[in-house]
Protein backbone atom coordinates (compact mmCIF):
# COMPACT_ATOMS: atom_id res chain seq x y z
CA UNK A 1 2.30 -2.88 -28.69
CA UNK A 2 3.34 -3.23 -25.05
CA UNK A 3 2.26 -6.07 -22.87
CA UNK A 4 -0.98 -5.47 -21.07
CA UNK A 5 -0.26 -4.98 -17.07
CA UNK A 6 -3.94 -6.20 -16.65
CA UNK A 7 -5.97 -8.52 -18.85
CA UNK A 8 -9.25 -7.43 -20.04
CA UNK A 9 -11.25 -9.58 -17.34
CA UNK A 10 -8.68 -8.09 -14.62
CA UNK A 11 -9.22 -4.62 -15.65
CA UNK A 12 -13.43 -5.31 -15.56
CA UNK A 13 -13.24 -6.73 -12.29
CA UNK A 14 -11.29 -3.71 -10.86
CA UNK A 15 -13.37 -0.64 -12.02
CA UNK A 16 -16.05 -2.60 -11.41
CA UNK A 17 -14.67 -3.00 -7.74
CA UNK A 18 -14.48 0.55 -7.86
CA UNK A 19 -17.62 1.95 -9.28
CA UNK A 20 -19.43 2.16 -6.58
CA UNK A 21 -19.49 5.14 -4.02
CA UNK A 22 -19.79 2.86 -1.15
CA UNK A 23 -17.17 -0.18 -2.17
CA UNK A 24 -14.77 3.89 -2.85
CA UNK A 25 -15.49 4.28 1.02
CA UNK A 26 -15.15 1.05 2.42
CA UNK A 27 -11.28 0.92 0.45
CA UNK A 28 -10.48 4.02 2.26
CA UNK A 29 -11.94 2.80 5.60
CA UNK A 30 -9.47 -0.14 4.76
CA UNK A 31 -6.47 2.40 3.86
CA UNK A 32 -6.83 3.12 7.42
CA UNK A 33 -6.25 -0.41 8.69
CA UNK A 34 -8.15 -3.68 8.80
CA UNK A 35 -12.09 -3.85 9.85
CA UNK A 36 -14.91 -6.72 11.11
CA UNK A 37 -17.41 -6.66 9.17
CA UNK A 38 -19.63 -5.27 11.80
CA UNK A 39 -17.12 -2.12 12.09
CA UNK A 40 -17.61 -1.92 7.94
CA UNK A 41 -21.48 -1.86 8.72
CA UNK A 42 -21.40 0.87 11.32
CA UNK A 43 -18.91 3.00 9.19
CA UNK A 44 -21.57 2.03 6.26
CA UNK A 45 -24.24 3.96 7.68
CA UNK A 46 -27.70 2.81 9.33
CA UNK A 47 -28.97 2.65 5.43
CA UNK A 48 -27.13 -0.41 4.74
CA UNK A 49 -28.46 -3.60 5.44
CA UNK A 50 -25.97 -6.39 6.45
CA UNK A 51 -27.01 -8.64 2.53
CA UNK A 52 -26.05 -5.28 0.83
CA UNK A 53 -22.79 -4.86 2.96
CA UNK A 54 -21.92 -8.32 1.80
CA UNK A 55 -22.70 -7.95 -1.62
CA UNK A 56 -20.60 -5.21 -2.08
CA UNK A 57 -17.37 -6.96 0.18
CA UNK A 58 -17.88 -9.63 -2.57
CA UNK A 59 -17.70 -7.64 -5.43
CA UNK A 60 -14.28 -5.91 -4.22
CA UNK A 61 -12.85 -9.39 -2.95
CA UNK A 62 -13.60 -10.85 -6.69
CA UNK A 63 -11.85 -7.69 -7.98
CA UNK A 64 -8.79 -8.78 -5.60
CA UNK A 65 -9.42 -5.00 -4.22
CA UNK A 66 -9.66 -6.70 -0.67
CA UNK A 67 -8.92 -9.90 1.44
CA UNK A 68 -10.88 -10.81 4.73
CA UNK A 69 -9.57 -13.82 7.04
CA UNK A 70 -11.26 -15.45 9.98
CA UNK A 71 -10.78 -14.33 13.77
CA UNK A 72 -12.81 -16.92 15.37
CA UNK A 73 -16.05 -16.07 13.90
CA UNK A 74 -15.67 -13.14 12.85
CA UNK A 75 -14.19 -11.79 9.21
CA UNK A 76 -11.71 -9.46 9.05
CA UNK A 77 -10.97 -7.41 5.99
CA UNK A 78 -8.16 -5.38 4.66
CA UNK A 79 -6.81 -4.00 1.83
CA UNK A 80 -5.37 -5.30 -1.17
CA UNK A 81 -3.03 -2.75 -3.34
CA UNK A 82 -2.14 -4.80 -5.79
CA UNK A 83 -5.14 -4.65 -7.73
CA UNK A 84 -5.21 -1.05 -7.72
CA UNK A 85 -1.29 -0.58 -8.42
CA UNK A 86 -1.97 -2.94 -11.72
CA UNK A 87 -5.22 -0.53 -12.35
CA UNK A 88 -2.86 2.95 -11.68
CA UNK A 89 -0.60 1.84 -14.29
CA UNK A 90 -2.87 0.70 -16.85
CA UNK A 91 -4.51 4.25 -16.73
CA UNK A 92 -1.28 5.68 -17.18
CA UNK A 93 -1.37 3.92 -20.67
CA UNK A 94 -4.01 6.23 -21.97
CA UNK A 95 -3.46 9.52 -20.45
């Protein structure tokens, strides 16, 4: 048996990041470069409430799907492929 590329808790964490339809859209808002939080929540739609928006930023930077940084007081958040590159090649395990 080969060496997992992601431990069980990794692997969790990840399609957990993912399983979402929003935290899928705010990754490819990300793809496209890095985002305030207040750009996230316009992108997000007037349905999203600023709590829920966080909530689900959480979730993907736990999943190491994202990182954010300050800009004065502001957060800025981009994406993190390294999660997702582990995730790719674990899937190609079972296919």
């Amino acid at each position: 048996m080969t060496r997992p590329f992601l431990s069980e808790a990794d692997r969790t964490d990840v399609f957990r990041g993912l399983s979402h339809p929003l935290r899928r859209e705010l990754l490819v808002q990300l793809k496209r470069g890095e985002r305030t939080v207040g750009e996230l929540l316009v992108l997000a739609g007037s349905g999203i409430s600023m709590p829920t928006l966080s909530r689900h930023l959480a979730i993907l930077r736990d999943a190491g799907l994202v990182r954010q940084r300050k800009d004065g007081q502001k957060r800025v958040y981009r994406i993190q492929t390294q999660a997702s590159q582990k995730a790719m090649k674990w899937l190609k395990q079972i296919q």
